[in-house]
N, C-alpha and C. Protein backbone atom coordinates (compact mmCIF):
# COMPACT_ATOMS: atom_id res chain seq x y z
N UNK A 1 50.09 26.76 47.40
CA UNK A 1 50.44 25.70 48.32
C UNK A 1 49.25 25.47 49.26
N UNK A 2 49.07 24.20 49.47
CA UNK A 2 47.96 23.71 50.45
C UNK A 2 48.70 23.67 51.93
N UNK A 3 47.37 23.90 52.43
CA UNK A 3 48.05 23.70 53.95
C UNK A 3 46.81 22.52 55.04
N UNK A 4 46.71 22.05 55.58
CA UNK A 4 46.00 20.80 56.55
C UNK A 4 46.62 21.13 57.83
N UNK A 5 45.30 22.00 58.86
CA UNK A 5 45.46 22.13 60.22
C UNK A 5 44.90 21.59 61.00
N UNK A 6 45.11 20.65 62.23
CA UNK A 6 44.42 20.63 63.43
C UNK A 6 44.44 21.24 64.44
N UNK A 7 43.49 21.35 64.87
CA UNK A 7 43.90 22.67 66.09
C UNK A 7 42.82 22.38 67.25
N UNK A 8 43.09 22.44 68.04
CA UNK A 8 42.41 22.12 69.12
C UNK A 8 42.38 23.83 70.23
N UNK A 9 41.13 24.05 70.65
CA UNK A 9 40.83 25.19 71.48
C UNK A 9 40.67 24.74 73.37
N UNK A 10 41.66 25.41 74.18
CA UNK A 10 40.93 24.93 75.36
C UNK A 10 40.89 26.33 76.39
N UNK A 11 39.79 26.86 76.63
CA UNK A 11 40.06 27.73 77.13
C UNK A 11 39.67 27.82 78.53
N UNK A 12 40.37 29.11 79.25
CA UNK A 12 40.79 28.07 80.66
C UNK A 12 39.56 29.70 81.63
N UNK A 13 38.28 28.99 81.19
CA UNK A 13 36.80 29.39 81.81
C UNK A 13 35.85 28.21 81.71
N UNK A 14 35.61 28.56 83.17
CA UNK A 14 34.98 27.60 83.91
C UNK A 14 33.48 27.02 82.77
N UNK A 15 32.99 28.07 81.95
CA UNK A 15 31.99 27.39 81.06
C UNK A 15 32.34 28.01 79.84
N UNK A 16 33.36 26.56 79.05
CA UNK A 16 34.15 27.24 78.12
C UNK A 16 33.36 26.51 76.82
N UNK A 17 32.08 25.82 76.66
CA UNK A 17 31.65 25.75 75.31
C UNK A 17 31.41 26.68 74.84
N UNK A 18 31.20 27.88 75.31
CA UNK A 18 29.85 28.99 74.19
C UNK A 18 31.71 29.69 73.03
N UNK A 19 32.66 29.82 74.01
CA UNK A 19 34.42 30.30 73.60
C UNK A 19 34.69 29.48 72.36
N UNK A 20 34.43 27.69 72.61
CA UNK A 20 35.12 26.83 71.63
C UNK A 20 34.10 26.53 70.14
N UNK A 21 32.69 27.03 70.76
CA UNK A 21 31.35 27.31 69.75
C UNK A 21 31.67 27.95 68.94
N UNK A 22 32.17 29.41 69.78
CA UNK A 22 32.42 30.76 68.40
C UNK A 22 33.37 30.72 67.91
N UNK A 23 34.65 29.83 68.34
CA UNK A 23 35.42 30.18 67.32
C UNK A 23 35.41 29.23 66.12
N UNK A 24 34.62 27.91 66.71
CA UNK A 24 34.34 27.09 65.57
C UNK A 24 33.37 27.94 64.26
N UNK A 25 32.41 28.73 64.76
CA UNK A 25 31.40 29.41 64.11
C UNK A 25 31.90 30.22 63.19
N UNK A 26 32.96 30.96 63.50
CA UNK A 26 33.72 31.60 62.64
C UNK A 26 34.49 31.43 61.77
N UNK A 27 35.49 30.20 62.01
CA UNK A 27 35.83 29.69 61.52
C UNK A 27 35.52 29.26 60.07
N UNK A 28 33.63 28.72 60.09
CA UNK A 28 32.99 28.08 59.08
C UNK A 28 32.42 29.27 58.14
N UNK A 29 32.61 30.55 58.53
CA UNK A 29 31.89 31.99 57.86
C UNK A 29 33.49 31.77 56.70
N UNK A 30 34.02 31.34 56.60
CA UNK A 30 35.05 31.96 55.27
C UNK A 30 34.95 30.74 54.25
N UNK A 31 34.31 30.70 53.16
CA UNK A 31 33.92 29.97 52.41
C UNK A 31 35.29 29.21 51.55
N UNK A 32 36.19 29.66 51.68
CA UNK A 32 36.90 29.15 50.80
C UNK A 32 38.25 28.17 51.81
N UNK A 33 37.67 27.99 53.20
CA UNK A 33 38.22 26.92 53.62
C UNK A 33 37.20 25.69 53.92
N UNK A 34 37.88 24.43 53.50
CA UNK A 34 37.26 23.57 54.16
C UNK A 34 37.07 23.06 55.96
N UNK A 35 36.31 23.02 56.63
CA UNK A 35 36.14 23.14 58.08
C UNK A 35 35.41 21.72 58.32
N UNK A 36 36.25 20.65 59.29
CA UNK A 36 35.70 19.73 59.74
C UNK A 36 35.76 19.53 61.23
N UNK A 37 35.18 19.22 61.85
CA UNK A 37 34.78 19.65 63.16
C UNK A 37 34.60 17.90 64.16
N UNK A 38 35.20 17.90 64.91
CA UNK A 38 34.55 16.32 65.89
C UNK A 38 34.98 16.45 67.40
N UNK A 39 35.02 15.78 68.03
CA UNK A 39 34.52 15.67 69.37
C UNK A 39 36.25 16.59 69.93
N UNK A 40 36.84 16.16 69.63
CA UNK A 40 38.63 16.32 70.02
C UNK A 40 39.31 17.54 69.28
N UNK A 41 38.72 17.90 67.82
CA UNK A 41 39.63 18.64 67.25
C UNK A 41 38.54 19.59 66.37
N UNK A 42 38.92 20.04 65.58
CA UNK A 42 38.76 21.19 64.60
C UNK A 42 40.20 21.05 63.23
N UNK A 43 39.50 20.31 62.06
CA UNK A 43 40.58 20.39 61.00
C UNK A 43 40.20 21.43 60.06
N UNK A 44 41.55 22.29 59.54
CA UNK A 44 41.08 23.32 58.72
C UNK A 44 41.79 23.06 57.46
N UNK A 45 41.59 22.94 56.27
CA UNK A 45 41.72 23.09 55.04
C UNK A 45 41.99 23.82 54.17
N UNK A 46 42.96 24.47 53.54
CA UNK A 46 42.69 25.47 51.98
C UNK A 46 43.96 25.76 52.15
N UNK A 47 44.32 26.79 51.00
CA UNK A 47 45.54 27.86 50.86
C UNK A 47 45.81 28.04 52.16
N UNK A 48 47.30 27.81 52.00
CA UNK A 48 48.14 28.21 52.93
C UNK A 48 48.09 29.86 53.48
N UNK A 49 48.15 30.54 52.80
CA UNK A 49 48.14 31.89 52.91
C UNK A 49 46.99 32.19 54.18
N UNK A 50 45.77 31.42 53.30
CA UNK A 50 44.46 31.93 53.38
C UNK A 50 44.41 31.12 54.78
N UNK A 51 45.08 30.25 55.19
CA UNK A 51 44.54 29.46 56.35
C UNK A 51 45.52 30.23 57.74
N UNK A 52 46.49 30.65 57.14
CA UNK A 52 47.89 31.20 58.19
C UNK A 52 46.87 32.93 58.31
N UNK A 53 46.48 33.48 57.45
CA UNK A 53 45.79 34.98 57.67
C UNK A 53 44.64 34.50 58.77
N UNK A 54 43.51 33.98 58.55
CA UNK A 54 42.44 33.70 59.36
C UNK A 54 42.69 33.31 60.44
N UNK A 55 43.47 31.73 61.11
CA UNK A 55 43.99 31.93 61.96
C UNK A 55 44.55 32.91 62.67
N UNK A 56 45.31 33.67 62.31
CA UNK A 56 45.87 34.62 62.82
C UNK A 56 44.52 36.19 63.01
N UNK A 57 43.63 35.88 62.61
CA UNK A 57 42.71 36.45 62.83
C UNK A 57 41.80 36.41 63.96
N UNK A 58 41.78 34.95 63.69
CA UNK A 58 40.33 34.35 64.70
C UNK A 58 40.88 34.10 66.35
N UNK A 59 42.51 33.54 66.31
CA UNK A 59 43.05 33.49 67.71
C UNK A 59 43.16 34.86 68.05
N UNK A 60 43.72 35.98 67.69
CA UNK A 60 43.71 37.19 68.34
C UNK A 60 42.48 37.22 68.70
N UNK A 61 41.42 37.44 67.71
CA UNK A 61 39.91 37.52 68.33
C UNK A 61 40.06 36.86 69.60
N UNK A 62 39.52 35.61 69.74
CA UNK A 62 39.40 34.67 70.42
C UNK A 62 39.98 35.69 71.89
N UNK A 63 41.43 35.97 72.17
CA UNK A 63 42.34 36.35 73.02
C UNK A 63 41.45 37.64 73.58
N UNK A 64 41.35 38.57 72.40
CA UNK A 64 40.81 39.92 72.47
C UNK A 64 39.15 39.62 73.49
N UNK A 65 38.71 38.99 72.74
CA UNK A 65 37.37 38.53 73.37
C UNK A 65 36.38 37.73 74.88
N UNK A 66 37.99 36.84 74.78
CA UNK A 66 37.51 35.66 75.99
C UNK A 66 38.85 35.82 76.91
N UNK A 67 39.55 36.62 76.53
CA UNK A 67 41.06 35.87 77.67
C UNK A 67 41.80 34.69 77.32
N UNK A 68 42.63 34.70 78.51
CA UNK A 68 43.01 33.22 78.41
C UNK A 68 42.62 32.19 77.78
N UNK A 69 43.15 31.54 76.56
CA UNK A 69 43.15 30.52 76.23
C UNK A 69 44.38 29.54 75.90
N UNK A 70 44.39 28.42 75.45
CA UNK A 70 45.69 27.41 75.50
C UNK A 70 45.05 27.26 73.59
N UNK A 71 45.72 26.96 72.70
CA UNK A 71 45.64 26.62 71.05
C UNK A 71 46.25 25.55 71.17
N UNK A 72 46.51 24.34 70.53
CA UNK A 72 47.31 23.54 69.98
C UNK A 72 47.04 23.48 68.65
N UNK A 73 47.69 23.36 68.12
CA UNK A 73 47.95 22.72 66.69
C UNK A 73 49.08 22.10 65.88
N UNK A 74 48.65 21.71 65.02
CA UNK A 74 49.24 20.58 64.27
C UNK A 74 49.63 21.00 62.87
N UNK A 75 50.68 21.33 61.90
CA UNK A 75 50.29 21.90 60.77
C UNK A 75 51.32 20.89 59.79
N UNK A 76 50.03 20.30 58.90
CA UNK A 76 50.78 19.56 57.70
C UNK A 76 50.68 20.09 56.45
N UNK A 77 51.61 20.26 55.95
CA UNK A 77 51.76 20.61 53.91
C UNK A 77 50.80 19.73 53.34
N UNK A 78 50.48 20.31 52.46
CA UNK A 78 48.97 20.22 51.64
C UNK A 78 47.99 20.03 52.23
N UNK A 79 46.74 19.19 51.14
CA UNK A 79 45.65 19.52 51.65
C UNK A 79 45.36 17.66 51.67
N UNK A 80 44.98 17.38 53.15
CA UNK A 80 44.59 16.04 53.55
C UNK A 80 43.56 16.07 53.89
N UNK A 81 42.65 16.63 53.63
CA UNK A 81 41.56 16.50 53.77
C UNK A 81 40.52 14.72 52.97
N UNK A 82 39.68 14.56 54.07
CA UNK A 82 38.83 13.24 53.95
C UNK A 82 38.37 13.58 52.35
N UNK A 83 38.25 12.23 51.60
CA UNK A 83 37.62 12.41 49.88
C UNK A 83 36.09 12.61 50.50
């Protein structure tokens, strides 16, 4: 099963690009998701499995690492990703 996430990072430090950098950065280290990136969001792509494990990886990080942060996301069945 495919899965199509948006997710948006906001984390609540006063100089919060280098926080919303790394987790984008990491994000793009697992080859077998697709990762599209723009001004507002972060869309993630692939196996469901594979997208629900990492997530659940990278926000604990994230938590473990920086503190406080706020996640949103969006989660649609399959894969909608741009042709």
């Amino acid at each position: 099963m495919k899965l199509s996430v948006e997710i948006s990072k906001y984390p609540l430090h006063q100089d919060y690009i280098p926080f919303i950098k790394g987790f984008i950065d990491r994000l793009n280290e697992y080859d077998n998701l697709k990762v599209i990136t723009n001004t507002l969001s972060t869309q993630i792509f692939g196996d469901y499995d594979l997208v629900m494990q990492v997530l659940n990886t990278e926000i604990k990080r994230s938590y473990e690492e920086f503190g406080k942060a706020i996640f949103v996301c969006k989660f649609l069945s399959g894969d909608l990703s741009p042709a």
